[in-house]
Structures are given as C-alpha cells and as structure tokens.
Protein backbone atom coordinates (compact mmCIF):
# COMPACT_ATOMS: atom_id res chain seq x y z
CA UNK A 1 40.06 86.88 82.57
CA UNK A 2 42.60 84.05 83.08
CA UNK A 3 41.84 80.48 83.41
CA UNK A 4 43.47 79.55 86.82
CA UNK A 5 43.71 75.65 87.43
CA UNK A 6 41.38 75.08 90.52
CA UNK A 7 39.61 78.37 90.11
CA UNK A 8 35.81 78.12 89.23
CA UNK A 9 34.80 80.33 86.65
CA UNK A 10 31.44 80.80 87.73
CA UNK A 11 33.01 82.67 90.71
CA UNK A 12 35.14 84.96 88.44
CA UNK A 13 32.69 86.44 86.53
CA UNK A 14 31.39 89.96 87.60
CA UNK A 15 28.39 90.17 84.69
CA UNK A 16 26.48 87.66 82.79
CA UNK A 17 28.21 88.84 79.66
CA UNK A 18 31.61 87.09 78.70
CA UNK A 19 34.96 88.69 77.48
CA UNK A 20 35.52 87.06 73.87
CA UNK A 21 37.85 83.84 73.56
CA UNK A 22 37.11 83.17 77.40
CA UNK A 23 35.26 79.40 77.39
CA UNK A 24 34.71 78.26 80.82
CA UNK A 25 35.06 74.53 79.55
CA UNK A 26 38.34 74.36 78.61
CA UNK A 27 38.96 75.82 81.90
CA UNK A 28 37.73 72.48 83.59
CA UNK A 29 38.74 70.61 80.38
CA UNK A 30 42.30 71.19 79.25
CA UNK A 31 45.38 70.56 81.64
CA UNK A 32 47.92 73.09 81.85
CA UNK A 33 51.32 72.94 80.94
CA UNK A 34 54.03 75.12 82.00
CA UNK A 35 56.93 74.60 80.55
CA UNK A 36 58.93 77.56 82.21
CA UNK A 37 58.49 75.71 85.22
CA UNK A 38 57.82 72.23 84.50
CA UNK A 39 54.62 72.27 85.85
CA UNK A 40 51.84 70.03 84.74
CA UNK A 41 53.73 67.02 82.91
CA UNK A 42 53.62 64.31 85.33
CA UNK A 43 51.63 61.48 83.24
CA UNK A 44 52.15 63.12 80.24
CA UNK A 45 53.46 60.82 76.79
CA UNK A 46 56.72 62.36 75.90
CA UNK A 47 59.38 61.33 73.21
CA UNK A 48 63.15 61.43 73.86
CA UNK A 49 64.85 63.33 70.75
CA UNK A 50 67.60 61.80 69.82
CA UNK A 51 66.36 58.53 70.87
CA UNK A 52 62.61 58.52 69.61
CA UNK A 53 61.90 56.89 72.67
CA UNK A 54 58.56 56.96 73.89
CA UNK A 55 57.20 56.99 77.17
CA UNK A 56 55.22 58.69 80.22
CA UNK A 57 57.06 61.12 82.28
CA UNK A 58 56.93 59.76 85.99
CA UNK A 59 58.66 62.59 88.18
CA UNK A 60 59.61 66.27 87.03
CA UNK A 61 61.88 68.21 89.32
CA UNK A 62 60.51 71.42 88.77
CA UNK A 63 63.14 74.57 87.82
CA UNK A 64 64.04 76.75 90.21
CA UNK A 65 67.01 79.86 90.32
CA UNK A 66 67.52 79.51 86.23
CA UNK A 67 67.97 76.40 86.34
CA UNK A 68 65.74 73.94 83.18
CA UNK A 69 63.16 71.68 84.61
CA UNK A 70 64.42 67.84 84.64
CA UNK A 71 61.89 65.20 83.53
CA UNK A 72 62.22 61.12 84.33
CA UNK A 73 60.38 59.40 81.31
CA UNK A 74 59.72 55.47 81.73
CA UNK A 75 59.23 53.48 78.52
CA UNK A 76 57.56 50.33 77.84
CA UNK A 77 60.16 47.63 78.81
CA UNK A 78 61.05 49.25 82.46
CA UNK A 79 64.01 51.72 81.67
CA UNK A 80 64.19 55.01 82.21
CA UNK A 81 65.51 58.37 80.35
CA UNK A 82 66.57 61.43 82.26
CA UNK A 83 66.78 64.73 81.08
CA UNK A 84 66.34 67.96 80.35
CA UNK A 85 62.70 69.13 79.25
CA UNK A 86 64.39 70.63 75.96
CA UNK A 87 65.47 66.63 75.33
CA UNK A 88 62.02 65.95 74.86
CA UNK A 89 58.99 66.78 73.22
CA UNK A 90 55.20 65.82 72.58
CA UNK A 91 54.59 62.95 70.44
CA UNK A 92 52.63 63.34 67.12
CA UNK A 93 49.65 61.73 66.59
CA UNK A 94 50.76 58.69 65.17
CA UNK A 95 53.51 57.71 67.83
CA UNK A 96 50.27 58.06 70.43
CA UNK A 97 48.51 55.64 68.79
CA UNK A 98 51.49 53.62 68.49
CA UNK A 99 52.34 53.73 72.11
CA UNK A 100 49.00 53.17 73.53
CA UNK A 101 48.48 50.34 71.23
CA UNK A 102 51.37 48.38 72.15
C-alpha cells in the first residue's frame, strides 16, 4: 500500500491487519519530495553548491518533456539563486541550525 499525499489511510485499508513497514503517521507526517518532478520543495531550506548559500526555495518550475526541474532559492539578505535542482541540495544539520538562528 502506497502513501498518497491527501489520501486517508483509514480509507485504504481493506482488513484490520497492516502490510509490514506501512505506518499511517508518516503518511500525515512526512512531506513528500519528488525530485523527478520537482514536486514538493516549495519552502524547503536548500544550499547552493558551489556557493554554500543557504536559503528557502520560493518557486519551482516543475520538469516537464525531459527537461530538470528549476528551483528559485532566496537567502537571507534579499537575493536570489536560480538553478537547476542538481545545483542544490539539503542542508546538514548544522547549516539548519545556522540558518534558522540567524
């Protein structure tokens, strides 16, 4: 059984026994992230590669026909950085702390 975003899982179900490594939480919990598609990254942190420059990714232009998925990340002092998703990637734990402290 998938988790579908949007889908209730109490609606799924056809027994009262589970399949193994399904959790209905995470379901609700956990946002998904597509990266085939660029789907789900709008408000995410990201950091710019060769840059290191963090911020939050404030539109995606989704990929279509081959084509990559662009992503528009704002830092802290106003600019932007445009790109390619493969230009970016998830910050580690301490450049999260660092960015939401600041």
């Amino acid at each position: 059984m998938r988790c579908v975003p949007g889908a209730n899982p109490q609606h799924a179900r056809h027994s009262d026994i589970e399949p193994a490594g399904f959790f209905r939480t995470l379901c609700l919990m956990g946002k998904t992230k597509i990266p085939a598609t660029g789907e789900g990254y709008l408000g995410e942190i990201m950091v710019h590669r060769l840059t290191r420059a963090i911020g939050v990714v404030e539109n995606v232009i989704e990929a279509k026909a081959g084509w990559t998925p662009q992503l528009v990340v704002k830092l802290k002092d106003g600019s932007v950085k445009k790109g390619k998703l493969s230009d970016f990637r998830d910050p580690s734990g301490n450049e999260r702390e660092k960015f939401s402290a600041a």
